[in-house]
N, C-alpha and C. Protein backbone atom coordinates (compact mmCIF):
# COMPACT_ATOMS: atom_id res chain seq x y z
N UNK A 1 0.85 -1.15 0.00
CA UNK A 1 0.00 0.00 0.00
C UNK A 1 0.91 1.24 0.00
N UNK A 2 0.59 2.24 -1.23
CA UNK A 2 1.63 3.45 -1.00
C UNK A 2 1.19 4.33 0.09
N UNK A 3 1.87 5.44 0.03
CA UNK A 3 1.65 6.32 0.73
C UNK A 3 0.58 7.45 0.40
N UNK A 4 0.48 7.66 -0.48
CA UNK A 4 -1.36 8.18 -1.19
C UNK A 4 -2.38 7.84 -0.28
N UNK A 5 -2.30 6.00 -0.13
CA UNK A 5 -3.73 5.72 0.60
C UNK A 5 -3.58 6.15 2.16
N UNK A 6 -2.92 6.66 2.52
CA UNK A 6 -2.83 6.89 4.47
C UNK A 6 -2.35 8.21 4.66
N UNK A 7 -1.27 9.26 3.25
CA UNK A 7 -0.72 10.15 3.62
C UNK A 7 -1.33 11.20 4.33
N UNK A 8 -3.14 11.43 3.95
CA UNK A 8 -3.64 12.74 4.56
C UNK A 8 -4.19 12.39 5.45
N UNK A 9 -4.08 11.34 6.37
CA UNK A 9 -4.53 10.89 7.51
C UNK A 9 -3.16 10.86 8.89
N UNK A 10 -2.34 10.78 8.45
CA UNK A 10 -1.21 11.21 9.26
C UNK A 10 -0.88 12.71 9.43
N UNK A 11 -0.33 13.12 10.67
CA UNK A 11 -0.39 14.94 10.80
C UNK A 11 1.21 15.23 9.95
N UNK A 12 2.32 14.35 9.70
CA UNK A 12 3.29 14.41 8.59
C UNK A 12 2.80 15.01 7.73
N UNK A 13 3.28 15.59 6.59
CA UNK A 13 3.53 16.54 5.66
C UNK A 13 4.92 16.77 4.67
N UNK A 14 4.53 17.01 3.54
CA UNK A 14 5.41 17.32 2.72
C UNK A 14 6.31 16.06 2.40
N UNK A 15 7.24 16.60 2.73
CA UNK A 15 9.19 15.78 2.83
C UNK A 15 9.54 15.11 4.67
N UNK A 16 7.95 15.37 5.18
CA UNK A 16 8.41 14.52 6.47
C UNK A 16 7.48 13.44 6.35
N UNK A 17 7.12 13.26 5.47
CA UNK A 17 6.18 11.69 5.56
C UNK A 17 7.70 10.81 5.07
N UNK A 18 7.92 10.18 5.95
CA UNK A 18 9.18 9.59 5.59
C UNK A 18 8.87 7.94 5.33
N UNK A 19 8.13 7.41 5.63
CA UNK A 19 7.64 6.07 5.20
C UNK A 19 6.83 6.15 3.57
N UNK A 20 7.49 5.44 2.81
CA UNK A 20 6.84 5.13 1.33
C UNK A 20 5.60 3.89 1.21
N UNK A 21 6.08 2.82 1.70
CA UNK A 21 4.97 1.74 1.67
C UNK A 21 4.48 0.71 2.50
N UNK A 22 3.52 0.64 2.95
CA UNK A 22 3.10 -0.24 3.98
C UNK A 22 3.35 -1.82 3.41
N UNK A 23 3.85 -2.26 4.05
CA UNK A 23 4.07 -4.08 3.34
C UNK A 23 2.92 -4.94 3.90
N UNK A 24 3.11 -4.74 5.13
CA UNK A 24 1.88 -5.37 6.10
C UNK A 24 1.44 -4.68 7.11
N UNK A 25 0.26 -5.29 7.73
CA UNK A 25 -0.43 -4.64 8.55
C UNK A 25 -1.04 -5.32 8.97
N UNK A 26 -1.44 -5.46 10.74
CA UNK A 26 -2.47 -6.24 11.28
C UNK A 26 -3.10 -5.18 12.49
N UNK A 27 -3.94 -6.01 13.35
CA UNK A 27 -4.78 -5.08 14.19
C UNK A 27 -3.67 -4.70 15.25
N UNK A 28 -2.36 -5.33 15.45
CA UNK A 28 -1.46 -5.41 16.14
C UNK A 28 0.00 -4.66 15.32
N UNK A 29 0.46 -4.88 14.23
CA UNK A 29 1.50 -4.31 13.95
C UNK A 29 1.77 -4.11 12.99
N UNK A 30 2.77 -3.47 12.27
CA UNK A 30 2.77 -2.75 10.71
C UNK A 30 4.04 -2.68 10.32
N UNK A 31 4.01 -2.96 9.01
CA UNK A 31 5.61 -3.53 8.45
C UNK A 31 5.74 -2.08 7.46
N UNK A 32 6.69 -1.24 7.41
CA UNK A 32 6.65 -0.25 6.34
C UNK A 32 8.09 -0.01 5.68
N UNK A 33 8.40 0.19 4.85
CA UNK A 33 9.53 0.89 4.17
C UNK A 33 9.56 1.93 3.73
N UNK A 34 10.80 2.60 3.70
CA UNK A 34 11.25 3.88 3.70
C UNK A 34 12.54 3.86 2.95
N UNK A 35 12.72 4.81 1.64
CA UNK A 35 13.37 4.53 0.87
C UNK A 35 14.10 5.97 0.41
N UNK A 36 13.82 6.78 0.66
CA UNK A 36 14.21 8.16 0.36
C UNK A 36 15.06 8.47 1.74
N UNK A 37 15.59 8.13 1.91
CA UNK A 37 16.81 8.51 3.11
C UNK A 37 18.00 8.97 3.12
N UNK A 38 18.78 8.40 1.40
CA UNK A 38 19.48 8.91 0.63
C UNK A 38 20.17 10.06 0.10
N UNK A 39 18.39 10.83 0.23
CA UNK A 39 18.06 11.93 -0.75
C UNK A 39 18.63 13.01 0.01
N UNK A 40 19.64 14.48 -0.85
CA UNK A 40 20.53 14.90 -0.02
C UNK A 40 19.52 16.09 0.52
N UNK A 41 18.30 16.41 0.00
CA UNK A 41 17.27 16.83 0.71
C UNK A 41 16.68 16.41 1.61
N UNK A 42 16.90 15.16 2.22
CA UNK A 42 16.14 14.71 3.36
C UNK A 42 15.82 15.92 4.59
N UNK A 43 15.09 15.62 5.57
CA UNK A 43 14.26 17.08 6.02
C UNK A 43 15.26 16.69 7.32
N UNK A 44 15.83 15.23 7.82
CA UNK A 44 16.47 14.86 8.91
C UNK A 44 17.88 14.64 8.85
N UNK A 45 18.61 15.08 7.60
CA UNK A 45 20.08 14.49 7.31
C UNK A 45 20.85 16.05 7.20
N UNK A 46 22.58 15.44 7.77
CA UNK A 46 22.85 17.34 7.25
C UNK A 46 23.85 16.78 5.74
N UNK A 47 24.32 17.21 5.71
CA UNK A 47 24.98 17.02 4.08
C UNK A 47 25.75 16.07 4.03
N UNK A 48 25.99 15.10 4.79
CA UNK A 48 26.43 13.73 4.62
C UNK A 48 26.08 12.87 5.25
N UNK A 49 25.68 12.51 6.61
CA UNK A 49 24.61 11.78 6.98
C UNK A 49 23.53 11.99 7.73
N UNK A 50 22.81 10.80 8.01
CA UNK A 50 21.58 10.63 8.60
C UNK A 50 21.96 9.37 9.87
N UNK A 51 21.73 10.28 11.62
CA UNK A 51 22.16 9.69 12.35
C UNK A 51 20.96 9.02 12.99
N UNK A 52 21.27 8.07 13.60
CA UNK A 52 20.61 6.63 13.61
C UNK A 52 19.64 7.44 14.56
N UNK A 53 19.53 7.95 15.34
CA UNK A 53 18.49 8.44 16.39
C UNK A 53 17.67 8.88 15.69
N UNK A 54 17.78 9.37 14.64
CA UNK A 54 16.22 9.79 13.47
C UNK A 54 15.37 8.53 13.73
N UNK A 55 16.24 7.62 13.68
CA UNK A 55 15.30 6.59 13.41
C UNK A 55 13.78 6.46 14.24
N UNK A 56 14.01 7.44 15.44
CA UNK A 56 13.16 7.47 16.28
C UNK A 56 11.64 8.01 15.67
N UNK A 57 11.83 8.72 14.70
CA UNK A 57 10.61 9.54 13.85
C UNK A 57 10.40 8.44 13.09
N UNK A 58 11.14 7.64 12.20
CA UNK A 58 10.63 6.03 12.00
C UNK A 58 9.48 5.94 12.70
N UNK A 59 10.13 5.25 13.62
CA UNK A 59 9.01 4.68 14.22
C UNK A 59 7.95 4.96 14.63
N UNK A 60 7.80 6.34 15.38
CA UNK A 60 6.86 7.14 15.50
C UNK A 60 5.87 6.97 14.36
N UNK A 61 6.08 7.49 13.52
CA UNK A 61 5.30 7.65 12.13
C UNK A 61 5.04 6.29 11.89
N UNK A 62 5.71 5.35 11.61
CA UNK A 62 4.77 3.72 11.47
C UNK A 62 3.89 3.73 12.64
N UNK A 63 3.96 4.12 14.08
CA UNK A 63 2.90 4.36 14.61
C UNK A 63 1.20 5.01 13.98
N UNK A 64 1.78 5.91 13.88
CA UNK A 64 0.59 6.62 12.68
C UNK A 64 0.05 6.17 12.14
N UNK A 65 0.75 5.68 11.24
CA UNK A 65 0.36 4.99 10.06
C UNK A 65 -0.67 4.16 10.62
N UNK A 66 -0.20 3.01 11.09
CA UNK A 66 -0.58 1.80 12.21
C UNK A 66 -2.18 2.56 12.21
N UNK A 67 -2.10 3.65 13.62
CA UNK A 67 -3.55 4.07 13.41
C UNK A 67 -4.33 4.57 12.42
N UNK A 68 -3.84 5.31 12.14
CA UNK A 68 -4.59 5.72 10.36
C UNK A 68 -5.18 4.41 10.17
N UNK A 69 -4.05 3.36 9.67
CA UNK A 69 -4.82 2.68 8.55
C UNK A 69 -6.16 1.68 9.81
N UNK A 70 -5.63 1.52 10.88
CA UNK A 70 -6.84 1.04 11.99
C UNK A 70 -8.06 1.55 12.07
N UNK A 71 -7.72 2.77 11.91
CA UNK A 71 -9.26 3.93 11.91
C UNK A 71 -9.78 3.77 10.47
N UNK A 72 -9.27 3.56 9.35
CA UNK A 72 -9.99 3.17 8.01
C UNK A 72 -10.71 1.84 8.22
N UNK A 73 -9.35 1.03 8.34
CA UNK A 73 -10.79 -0.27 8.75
C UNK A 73 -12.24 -0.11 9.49
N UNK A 74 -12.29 1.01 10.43
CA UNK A 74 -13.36 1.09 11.36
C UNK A 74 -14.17 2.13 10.40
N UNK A 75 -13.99 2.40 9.21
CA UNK A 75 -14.28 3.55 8.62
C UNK A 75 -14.95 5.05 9.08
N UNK A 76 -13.42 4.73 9.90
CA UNK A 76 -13.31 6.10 10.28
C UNK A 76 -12.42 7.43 9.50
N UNK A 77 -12.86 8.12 8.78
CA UNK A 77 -11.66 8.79 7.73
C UNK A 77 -11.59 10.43 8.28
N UNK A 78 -11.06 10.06 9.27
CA UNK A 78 -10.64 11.51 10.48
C UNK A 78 -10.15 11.35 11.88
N UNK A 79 -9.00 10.43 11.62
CA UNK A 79 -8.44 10.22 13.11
C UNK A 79 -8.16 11.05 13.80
N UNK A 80 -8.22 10.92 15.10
CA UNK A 80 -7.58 11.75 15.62
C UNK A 80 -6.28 11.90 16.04
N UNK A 81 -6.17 13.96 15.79
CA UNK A 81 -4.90 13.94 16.16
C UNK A 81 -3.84 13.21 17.89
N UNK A 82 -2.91 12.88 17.39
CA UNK A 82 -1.80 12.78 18.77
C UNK A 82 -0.99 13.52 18.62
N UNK A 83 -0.26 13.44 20.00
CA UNK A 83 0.60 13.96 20.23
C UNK A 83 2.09 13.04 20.60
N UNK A 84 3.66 13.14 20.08
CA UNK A 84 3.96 12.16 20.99
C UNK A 84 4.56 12.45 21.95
N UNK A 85 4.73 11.86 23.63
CA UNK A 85 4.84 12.47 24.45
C UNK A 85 6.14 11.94 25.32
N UNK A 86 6.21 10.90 24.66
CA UNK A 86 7.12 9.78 25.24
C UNK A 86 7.95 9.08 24.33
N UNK A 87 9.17 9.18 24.57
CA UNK A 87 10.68 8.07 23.74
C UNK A 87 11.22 7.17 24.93
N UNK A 88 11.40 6.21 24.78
CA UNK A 88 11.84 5.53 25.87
C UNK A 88 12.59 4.04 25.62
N UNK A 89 13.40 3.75 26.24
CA UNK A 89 14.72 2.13 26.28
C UNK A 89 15.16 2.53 24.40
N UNK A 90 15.02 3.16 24.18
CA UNK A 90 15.81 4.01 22.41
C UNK A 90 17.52 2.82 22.86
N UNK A 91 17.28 2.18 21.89
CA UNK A 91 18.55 1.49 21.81
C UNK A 91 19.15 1.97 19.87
N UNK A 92 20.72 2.05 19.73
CA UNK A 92 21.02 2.43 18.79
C UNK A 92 21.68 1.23 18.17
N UNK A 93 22.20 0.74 17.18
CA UNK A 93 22.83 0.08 17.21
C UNK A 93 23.90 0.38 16.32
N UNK A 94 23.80 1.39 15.56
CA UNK A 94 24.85 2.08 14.41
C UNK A 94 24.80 4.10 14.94
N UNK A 95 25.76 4.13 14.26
CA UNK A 95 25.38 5.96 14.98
C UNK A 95 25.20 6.21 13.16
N UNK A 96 25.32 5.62 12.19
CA UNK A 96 24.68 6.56 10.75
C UNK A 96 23.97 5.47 10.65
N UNK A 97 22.78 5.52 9.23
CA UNK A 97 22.31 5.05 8.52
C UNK A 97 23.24 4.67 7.25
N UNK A 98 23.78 3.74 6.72
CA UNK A 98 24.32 3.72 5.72
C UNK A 98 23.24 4.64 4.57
N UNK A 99 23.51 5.43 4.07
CA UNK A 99 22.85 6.42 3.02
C UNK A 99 22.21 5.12 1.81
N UNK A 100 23.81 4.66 1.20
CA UNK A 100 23.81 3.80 0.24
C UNK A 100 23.45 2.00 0.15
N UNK A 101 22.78 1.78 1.56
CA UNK A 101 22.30 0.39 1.49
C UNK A 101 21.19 -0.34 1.29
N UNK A 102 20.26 0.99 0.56
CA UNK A 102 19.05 0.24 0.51
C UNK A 102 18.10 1.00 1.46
N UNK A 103 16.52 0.15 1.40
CA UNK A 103 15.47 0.83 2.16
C UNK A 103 15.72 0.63 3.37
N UNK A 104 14.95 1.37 4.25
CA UNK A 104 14.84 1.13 5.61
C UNK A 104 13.44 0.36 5.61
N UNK A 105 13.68 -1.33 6.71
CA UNK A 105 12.33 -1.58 7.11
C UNK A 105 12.03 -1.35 8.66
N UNK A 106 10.61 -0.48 8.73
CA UNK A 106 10.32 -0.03 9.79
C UNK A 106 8.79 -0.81 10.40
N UNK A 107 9.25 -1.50 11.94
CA UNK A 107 8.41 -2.03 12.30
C UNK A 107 8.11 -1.66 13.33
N UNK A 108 6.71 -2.17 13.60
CA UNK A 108 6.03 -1.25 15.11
C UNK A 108 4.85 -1.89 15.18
N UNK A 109 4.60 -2.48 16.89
CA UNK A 109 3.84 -3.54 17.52
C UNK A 109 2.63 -2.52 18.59
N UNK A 110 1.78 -2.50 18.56
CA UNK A 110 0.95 -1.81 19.37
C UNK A 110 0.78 -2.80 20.78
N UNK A 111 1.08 -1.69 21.76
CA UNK A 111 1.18 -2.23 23.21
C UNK A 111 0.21 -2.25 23.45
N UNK A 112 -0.70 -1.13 23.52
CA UNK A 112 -1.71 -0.68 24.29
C UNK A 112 -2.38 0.57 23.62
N UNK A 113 -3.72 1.19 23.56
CA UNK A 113 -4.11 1.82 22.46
C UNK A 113 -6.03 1.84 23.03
N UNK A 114 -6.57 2.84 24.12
CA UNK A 114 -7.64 3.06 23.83
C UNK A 114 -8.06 4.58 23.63
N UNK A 115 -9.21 4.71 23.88
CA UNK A 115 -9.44 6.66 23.55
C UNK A 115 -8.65 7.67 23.79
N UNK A 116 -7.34 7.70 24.90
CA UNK A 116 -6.85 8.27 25.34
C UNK A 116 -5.40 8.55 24.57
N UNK A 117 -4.94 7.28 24.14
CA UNK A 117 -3.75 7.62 23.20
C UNK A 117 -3.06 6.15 23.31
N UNK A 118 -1.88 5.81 22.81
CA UNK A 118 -1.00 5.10 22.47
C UNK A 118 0.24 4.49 23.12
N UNK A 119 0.49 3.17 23.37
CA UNK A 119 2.10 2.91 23.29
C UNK A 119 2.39 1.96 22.28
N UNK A 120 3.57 2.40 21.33
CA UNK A 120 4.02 0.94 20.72
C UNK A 120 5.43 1.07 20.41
N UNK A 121 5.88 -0.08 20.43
CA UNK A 121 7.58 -0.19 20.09
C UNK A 121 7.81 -0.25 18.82
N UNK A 122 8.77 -0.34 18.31
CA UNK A 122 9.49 -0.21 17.47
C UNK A 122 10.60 -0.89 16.98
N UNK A 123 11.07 -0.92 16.26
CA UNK A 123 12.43 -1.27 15.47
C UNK A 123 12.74 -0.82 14.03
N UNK A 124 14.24 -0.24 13.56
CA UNK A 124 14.29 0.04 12.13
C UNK A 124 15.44 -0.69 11.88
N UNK A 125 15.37 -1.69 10.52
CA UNK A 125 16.50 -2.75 9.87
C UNK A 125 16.54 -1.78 8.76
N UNK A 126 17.92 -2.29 8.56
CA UNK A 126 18.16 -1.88 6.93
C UNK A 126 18.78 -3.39 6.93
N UNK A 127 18.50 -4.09 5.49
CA UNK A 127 19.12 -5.51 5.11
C UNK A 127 18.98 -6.10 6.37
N UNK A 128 18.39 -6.18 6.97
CA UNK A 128 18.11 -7.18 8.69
C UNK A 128 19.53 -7.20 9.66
N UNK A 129 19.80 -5.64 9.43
CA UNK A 129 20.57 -5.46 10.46
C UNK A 129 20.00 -4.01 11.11
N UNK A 130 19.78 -4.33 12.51
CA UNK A 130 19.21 -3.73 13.32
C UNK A 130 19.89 -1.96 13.41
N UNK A 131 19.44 -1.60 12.90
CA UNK A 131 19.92 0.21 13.82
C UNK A 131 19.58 0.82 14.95
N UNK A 132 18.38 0.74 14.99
CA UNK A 132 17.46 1.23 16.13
C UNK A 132 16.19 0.54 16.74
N UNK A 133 15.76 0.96 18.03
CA UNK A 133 14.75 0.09 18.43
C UNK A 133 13.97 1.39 19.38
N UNK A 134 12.89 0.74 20.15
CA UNK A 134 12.25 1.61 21.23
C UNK A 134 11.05 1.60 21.70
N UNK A 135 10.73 2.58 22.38
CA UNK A 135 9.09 2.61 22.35
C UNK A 135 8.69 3.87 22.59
N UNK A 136 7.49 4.55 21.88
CA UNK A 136 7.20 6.08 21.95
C UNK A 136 5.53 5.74 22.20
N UNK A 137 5.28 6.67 22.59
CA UNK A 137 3.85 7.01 23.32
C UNK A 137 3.04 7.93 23.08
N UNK A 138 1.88 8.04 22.33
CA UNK A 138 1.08 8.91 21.63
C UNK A 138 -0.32 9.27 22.91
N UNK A 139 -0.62 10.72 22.96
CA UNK A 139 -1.69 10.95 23.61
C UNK A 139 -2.55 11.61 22.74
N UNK A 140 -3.59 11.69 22.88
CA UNK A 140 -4.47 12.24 21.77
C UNK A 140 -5.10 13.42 21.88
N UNK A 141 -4.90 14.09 21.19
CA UNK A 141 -5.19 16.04 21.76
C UNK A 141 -6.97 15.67 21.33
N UNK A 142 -7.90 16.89 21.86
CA UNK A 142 -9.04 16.66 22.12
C UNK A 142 -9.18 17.81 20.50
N UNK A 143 -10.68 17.12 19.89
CA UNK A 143 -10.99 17.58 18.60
C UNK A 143 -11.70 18.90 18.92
């Protein structure tokens, strides 16, 4: 699934929607790639790299996503906004992103998730080697 079908449902924008395609998805967790990381415009890189703690907006944003596409199933097409409020056990495992190795796959498991807002962890591979991991925490601002 590209990013067309979920982009105006996430509060991302522009050159910060940084996830390109959803691979999978369940009521529990969401497989996405991210492929423009490269790009010497990236909105998170300075003119030669992109350090692995970005990865943290990864994940975040497959969060999103995650709900977005949860709230379509419920056909709901106006999620609500969050906020995120919480980064937490952020493990690194590289300090760059190799620029030149390919997509990033970004995964993220929902902990917990009712009216109030969000927890879910995370992880970002490039070639199934681990960079980053974590867990961030979404609260949900009132409509």
């Amino acid at each position: 699934m590209t990013q067309p079908h979920w982009s105006a449902l996430i509060p991302h924008a522009d050159d910060m929607r940084l996830l390109d395609h959803v691979m999978d998805w369940d009521d529990r967790t969401i497989h996405a790639i991210a492929g423009r990381h490269g790009v010497h415009d990236h909105p998170l890189r300075d003119a030669a790299n992109l350090h692995a703690v970005h990865m943290a907006e990864y994940g975040a944003q497959a969060s999103a996503v995650h709900g977005a596409l949860l709230a379509l199933a419920r056909q709901v097409t106006s999620p609500r906004a969050g906020r995120l409020v919480s980064l937490r056990d952020m493990q690194l495992n590289a300090e760059y992103v190799d620029l030149s190795a390919g997509p990033l796959d970004v995964h993220a498991e929902c902990l917990f998730a009712d009216e109030r807002g969000a927890q879910y962890t995370f992880k970002v591979e490039q070639h199934g080697h681990g960079l980053a991991s974590g867990r961030v925490a979404v609260i949900y601002t009132e409509s």
